[in-house]
N, C-alpha and C. Protein backbone atom coordinates (compact mmCIF):
# COMPACT_ATOMS: atom_id res chain seq x y z
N UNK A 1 0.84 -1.18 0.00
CA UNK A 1 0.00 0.00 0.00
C UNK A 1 0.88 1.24 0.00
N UNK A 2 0.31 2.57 -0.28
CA UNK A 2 1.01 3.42 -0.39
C UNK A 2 0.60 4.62 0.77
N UNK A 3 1.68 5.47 1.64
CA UNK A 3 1.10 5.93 2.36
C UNK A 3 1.54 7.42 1.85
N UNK A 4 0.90 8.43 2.26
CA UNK A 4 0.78 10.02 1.83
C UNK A 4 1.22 10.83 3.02
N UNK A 5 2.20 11.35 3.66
CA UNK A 5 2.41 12.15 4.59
C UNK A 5 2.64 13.21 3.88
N UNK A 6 1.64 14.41 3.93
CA UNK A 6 2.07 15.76 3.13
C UNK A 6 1.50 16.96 4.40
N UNK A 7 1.08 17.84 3.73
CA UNK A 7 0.94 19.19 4.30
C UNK A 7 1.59 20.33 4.48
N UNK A 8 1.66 20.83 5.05
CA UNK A 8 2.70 22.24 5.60
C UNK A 8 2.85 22.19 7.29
N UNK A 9 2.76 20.85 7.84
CA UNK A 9 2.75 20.93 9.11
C UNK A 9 4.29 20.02 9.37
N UNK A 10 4.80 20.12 10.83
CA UNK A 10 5.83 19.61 11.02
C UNK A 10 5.44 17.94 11.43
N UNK A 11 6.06 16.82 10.73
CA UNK A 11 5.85 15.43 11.28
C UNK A 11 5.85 14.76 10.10
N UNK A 12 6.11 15.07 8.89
CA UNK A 12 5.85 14.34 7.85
C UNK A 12 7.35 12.45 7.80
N UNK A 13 8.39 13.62 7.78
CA UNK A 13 9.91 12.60 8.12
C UNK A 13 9.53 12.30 9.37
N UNK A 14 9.46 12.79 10.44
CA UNK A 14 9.59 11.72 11.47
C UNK A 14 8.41 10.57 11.86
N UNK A 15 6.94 11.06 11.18
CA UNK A 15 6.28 9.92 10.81
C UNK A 15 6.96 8.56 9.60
N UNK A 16 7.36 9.22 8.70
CA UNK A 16 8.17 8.17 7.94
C UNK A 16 8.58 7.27 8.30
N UNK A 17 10.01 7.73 9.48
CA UNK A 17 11.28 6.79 9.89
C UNK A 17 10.65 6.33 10.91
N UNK A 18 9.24 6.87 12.17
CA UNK A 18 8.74 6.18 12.80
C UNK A 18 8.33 4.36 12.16
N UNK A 19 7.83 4.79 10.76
CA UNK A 19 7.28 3.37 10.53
C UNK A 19 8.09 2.35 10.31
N UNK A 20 9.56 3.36 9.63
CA UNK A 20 10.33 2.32 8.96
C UNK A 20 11.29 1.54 9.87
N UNK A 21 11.19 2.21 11.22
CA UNK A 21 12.00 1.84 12.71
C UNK A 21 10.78 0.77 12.86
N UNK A 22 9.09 0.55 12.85
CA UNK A 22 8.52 -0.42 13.17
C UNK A 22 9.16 -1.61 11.86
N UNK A 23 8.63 -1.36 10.96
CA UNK A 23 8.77 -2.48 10.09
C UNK A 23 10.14 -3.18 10.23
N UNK A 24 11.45 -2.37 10.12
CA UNK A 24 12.72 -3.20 10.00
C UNK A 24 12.69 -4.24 11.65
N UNK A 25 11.92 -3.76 12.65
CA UNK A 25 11.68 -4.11 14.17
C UNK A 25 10.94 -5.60 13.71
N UNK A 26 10.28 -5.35 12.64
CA UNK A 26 9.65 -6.77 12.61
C UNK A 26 10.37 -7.68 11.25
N UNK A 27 11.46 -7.07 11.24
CA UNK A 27 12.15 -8.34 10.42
C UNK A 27 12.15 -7.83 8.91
N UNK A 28 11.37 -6.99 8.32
CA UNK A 28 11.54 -6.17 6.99
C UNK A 28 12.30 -5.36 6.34
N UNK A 29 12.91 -5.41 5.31
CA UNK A 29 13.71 -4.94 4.33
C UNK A 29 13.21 -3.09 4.37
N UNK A 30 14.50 -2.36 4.89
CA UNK A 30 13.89 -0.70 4.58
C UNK A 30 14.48 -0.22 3.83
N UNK A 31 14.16 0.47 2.64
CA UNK A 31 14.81 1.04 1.94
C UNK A 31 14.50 2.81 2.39
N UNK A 32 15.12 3.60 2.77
CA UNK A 32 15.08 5.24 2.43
C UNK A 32 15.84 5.78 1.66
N UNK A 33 15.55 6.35 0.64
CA UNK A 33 15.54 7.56 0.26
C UNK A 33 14.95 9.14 0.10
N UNK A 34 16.24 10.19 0.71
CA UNK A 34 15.83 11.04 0.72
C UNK A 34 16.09 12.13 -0.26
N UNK A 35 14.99 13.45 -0.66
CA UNK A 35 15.28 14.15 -1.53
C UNK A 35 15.30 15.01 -1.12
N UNK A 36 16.02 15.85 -1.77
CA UNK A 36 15.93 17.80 -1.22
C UNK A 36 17.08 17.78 0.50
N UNK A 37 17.34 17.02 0.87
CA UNK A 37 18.08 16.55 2.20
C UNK A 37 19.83 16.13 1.86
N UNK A 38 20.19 16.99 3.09
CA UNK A 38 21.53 16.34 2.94
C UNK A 38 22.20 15.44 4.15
N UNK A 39 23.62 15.08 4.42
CA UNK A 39 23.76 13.97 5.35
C UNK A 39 23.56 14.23 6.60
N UNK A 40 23.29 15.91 6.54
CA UNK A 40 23.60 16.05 7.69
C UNK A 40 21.93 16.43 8.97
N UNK A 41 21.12 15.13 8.52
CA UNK A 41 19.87 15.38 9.43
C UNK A 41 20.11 14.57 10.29
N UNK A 42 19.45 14.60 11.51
CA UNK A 42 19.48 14.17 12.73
C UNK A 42 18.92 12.27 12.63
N UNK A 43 17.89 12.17 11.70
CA UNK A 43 17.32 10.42 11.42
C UNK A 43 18.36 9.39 10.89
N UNK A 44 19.59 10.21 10.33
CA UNK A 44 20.14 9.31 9.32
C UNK A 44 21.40 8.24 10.69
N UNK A 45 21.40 9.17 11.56
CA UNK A 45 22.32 8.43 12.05
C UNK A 45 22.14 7.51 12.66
N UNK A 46 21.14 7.27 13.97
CA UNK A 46 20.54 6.02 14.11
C UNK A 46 19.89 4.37 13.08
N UNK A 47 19.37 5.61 12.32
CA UNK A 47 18.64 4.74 11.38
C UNK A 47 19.98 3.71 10.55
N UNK A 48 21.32 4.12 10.62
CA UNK A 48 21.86 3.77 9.62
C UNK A 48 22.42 2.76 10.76
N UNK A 49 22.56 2.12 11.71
CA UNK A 49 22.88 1.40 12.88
C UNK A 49 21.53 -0.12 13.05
N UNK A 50 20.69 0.68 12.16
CA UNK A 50 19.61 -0.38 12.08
C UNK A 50 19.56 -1.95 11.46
N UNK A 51 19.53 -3.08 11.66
CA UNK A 51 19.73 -4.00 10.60
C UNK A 51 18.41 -3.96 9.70
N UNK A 52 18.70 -4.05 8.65
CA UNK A 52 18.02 -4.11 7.93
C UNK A 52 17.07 -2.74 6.76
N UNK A 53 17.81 -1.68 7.45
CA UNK A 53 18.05 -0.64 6.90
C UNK A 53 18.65 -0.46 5.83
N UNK A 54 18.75 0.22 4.51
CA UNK A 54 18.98 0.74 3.70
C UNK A 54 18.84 2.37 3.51
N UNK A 55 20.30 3.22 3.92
CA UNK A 55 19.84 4.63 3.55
C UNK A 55 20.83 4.70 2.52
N UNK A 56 19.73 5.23 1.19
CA UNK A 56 20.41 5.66 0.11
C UNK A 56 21.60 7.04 0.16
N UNK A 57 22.91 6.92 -0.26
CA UNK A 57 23.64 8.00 0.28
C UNK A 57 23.41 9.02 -0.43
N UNK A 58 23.33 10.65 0.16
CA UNK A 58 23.29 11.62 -0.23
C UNK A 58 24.05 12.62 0.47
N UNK A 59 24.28 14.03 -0.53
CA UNK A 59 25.90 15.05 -0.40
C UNK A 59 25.56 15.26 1.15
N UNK A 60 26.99 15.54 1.67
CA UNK A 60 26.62 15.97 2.67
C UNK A 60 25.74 17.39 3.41
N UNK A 61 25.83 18.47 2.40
CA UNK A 61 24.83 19.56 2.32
C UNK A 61 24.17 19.48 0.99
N UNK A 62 22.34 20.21 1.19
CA UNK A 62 21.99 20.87 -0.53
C UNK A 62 21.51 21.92 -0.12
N UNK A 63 21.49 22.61 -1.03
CA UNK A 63 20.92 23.56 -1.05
C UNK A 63 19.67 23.87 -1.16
N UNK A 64 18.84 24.65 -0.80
CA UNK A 64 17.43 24.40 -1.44
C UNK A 64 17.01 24.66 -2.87
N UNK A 65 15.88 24.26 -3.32
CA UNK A 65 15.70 24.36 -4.57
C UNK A 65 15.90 26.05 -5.11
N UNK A 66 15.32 26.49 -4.91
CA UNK A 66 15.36 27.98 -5.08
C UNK A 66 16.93 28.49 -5.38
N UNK A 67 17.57 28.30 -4.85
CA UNK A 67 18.96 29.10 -4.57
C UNK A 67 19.78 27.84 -5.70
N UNK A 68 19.44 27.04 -6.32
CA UNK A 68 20.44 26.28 -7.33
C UNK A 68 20.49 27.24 -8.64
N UNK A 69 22.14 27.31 -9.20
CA UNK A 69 22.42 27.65 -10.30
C UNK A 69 21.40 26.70 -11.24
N UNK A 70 20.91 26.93 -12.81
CA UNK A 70 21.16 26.47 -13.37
C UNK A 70 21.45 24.85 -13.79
N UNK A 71 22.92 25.00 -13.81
CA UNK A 71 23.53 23.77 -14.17
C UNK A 71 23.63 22.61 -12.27
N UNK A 72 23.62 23.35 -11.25
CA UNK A 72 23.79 22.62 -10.18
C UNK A 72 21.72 22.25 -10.56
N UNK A 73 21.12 22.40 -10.60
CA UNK A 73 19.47 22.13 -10.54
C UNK A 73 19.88 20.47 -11.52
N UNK A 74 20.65 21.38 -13.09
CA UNK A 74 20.77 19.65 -13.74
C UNK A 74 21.11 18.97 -13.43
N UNK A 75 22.34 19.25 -12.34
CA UNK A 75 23.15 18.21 -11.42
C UNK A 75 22.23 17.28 -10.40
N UNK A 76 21.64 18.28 -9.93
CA UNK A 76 20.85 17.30 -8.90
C UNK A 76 19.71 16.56 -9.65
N UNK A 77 19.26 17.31 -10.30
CA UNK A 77 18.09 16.48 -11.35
C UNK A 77 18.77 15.18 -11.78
N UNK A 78 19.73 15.00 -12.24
CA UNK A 78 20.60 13.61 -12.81
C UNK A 78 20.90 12.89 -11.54
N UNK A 79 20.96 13.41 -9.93
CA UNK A 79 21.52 12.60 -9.18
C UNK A 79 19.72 11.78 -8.65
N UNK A 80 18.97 12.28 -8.61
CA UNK A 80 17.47 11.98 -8.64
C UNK A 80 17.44 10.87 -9.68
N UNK A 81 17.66 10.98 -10.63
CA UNK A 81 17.35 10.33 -11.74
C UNK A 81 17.90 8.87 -11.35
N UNK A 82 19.05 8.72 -11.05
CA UNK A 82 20.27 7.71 -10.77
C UNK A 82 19.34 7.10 -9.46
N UNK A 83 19.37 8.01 -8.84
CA UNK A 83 18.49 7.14 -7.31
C UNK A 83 17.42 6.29 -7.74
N UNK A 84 16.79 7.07 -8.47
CA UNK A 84 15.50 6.17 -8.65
C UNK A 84 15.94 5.08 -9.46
N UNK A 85 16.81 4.43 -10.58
CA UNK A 85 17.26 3.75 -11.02
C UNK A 85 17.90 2.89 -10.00
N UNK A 86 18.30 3.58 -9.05
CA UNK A 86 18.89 2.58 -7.73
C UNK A 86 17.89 1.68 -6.50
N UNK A 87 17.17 2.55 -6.57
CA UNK A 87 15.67 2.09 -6.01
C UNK A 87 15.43 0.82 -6.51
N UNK A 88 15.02 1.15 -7.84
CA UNK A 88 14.39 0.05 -8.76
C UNK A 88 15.49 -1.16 -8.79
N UNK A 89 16.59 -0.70 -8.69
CA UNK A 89 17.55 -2.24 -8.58
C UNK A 89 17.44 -3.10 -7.29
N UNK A 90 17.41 -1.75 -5.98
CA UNK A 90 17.47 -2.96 -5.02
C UNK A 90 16.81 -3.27 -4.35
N UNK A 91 15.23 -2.85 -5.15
CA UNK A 91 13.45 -3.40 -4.66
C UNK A 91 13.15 -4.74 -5.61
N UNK A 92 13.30 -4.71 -6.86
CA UNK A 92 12.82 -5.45 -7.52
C UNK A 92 13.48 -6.91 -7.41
N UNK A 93 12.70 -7.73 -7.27
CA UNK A 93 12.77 -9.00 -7.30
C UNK A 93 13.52 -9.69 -5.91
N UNK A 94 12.84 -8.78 -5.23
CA UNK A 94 13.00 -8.95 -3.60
C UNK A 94 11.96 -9.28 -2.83
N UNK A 95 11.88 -10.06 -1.79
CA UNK A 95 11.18 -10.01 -0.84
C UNK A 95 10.03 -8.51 -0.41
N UNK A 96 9.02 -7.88 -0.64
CA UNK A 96 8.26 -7.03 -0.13
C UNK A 96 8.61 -6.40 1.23
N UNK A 97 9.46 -4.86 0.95
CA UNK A 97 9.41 -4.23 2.65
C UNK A 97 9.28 -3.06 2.41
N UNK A 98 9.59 -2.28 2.84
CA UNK A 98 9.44 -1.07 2.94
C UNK A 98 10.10 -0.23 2.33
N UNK A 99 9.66 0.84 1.68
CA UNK A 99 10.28 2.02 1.22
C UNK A 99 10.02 3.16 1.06
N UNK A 100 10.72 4.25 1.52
CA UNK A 100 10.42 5.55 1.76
C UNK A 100 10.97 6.47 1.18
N UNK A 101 10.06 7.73 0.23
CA UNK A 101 10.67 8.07 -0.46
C UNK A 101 10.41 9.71 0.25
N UNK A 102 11.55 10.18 1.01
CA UNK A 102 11.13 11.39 2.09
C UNK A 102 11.23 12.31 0.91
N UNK A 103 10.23 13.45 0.93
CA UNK A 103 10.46 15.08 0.48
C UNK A 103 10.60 14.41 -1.35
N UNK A 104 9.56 13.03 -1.68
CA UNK A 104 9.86 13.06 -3.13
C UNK A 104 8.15 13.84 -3.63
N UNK A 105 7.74 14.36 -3.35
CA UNK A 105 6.31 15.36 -3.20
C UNK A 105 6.85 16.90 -3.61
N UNK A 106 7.95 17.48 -2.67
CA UNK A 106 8.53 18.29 -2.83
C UNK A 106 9.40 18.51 -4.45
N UNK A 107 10.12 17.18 -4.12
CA UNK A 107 11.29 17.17 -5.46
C UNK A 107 10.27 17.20 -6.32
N UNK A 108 9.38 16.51 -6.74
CA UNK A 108 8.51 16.66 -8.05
C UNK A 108 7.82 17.84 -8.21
N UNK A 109 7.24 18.95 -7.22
CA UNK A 109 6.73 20.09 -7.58
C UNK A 109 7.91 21.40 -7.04
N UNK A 110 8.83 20.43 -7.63
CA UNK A 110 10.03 21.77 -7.78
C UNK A 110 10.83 21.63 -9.13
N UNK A 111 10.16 20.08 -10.16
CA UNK A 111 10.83 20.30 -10.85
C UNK A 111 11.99 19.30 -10.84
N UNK A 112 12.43 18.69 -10.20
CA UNK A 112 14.28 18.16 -9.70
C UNK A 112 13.90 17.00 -9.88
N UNK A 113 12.32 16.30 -9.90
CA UNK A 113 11.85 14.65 -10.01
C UNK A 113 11.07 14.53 -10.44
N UNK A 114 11.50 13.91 -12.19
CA UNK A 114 10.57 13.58 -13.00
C UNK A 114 9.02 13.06 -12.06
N UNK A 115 7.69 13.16 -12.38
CA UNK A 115 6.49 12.52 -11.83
C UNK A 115 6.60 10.75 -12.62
N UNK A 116 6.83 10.94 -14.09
CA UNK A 116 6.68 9.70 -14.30
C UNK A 116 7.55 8.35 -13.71
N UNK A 117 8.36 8.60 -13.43
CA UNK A 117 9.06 7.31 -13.01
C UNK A 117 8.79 7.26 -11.83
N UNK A 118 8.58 7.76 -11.25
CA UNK A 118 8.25 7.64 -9.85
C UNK A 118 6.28 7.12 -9.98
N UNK A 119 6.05 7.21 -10.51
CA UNK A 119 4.50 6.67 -10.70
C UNK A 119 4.73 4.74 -11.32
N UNK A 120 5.91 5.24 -12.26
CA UNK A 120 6.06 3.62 -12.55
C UNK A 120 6.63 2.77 -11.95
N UNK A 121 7.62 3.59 -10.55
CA UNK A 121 7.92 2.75 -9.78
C UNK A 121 6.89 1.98 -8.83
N UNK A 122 6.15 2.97 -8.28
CA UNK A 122 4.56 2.79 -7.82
C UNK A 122 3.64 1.51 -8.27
N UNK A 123 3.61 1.82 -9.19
CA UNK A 123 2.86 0.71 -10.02
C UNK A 123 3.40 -0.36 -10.56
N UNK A 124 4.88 -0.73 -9.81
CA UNK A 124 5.31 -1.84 -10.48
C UNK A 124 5.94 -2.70 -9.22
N UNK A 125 5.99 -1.74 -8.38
CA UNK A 125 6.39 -2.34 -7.00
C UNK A 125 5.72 -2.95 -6.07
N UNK A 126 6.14 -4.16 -5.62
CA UNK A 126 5.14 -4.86 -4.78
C UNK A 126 5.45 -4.88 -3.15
N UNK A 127 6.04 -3.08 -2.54
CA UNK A 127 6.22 -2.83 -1.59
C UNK A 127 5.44 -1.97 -1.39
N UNK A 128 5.70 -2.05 0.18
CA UNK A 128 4.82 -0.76 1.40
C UNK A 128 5.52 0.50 0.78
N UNK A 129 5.21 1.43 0.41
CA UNK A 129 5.67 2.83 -0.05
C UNK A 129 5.30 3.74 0.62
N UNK A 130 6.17 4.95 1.55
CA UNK A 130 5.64 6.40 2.21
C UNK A 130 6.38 7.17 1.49
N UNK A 131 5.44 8.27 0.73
CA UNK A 131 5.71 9.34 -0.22
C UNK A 131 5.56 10.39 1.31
N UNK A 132 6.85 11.61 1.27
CA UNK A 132 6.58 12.50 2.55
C UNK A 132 6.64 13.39 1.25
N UNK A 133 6.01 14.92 1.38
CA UNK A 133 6.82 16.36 1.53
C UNK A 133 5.04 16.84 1.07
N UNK A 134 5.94 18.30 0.92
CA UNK A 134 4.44 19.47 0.34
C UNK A 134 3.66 19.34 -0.73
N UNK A 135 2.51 19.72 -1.00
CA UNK A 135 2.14 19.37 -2.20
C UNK A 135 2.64 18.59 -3.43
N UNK A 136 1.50 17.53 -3.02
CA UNK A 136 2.00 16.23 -3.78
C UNK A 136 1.15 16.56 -5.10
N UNK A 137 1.84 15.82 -6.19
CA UNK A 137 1.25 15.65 -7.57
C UNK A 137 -0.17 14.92 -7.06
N UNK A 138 -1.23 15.49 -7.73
CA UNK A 138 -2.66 14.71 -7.76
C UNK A 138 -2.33 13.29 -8.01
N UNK A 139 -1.52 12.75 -9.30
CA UNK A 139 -1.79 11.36 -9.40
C UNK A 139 -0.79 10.54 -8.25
N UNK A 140 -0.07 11.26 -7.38
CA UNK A 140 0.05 10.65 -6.20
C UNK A 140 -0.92 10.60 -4.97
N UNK A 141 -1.48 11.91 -4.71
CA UNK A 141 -2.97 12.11 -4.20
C UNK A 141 -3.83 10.14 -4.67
N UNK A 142 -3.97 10.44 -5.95
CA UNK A 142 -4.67 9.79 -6.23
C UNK A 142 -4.52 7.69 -6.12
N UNK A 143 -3.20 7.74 -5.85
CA UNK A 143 -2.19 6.31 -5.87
C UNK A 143 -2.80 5.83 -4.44
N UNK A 144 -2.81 6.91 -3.60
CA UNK A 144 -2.05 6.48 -2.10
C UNK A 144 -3.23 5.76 -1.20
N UNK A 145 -3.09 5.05 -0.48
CA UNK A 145 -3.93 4.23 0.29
C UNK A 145 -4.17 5.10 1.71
N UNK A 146 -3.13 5.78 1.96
CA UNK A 146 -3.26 5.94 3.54
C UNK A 146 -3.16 7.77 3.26
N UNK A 147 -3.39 8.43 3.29
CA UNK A 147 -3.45 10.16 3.36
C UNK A 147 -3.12 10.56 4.35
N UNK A 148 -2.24 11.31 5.15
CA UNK A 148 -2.24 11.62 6.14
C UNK A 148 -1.82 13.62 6.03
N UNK A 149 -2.41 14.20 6.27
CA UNK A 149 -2.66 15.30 6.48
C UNK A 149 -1.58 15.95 7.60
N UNK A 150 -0.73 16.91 7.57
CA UNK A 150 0.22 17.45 8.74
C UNK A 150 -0.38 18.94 8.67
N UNK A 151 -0.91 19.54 9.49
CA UNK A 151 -1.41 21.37 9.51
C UNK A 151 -0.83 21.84 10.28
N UNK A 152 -0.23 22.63 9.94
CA UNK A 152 0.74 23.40 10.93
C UNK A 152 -0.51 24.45 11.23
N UNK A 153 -0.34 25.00 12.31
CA UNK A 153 -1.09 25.50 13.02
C UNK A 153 0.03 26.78 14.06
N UNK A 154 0.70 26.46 14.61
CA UNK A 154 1.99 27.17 14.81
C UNK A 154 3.14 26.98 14.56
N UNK A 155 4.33 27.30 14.18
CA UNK A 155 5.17 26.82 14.28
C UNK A 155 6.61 28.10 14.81
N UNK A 156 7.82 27.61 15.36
CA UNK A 156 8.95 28.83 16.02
C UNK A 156 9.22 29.45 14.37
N UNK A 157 9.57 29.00 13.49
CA UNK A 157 9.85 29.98 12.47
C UNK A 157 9.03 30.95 11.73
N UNK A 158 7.95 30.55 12.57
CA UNK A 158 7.17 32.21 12.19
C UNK A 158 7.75 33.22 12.92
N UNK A 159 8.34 32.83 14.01
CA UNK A 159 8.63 33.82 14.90
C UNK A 159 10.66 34.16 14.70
N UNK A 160 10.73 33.75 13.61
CA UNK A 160 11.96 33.99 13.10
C UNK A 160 12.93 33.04 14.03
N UNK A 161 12.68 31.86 14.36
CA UNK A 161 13.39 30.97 14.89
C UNK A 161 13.86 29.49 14.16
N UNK A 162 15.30 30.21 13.84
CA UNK A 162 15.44 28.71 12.82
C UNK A 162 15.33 27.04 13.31
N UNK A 163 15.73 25.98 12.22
CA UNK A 163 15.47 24.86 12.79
C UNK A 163 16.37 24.58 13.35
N UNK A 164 16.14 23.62 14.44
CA UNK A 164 17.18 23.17 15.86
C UNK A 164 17.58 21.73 15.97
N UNK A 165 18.92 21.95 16.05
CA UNK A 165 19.61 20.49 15.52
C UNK A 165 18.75 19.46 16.68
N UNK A 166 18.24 17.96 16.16
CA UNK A 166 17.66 17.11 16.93
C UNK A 166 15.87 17.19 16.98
N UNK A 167 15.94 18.46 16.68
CA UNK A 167 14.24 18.51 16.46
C UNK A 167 13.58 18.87 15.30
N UNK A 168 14.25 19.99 14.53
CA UNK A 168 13.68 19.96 12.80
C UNK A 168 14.79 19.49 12.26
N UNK A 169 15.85 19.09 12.40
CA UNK A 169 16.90 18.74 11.38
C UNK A 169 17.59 17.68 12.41
């Protein structure tokens, strides 16, 4: 089944790695990958101590979408491209577990992740899938089994308070 963590509220990743800390707990294959993220978030390090974990590697900083040259946007667009080709190698013709594709909602309505391959991975995969980030493409809307809604309602960076190592990053 496919699950939907989107919104503009804070919990989308740490609902993710919550599940993928249950499933690998019960003996299942995790695959993560993350987009728009670099090495340096607070989930990757535990998680990577996990058996049965899989975190796809990524730079140690990115930048956000907005602020890419140009030619760094093609860069990352081609390193997206490659992941998902990496995905597809080390899901298919495996045992069914888990896979998480954090902030790939984001990457696609910024542009940096094609929608189609990521729909054909969807539809060809016979794993648990959590799509996280902001406004998701409708025909992911439309894929997903489980919807889960995040509303931010307050949050410290309205109040000009950046994110804090261990709790947004």
């Amino acid at each position: 089944m496919i699950h939907l963590y989107c919104g503009d509220g804070k919990g989308k990743t740490t609902a993710a790695m919550g599940l993928a800390l249950r499933s690998a707990g019960r003996g299942r294959q995790v695959v993560i990958a993350q987009f728009l993220k670099g090495a340096d978030t607070g989930e990757r390090i535990p998680l990577a101590a996990v058996p049965g974990v899989t975190l796809l590697p990524v730079p140690d900083q990115v930048k956000f979408s907005f602020a890419l040259s140009p030619e760094e946007r093609k860069e990352e667009a081609e390193r997206y491209r490659a992941m998902l080709e990496d995905i597809h190698r080390l899901c298919r013709g495996t045992d069914p577990g888990l896979l998480v594709l954090d902030e790939i909602c984001a990457g696609i309505s910024t542009g940096l992740v094609p929608l189609e391959p990521v729909l054909a991975l969807l539809d060809t995969l016979d794993w648990e899938v959590v799509l996280t980030g902001r406004d998701p493409a409708p025909a992911l809307v439309e894929r997903a089994d489980y919807i889960t809604e995040m509303t931010k309602l307050r949050h410290p960076f309205d109040r000009g308070i950046p994110a804090r190592e261990g709790i947004e990053r």
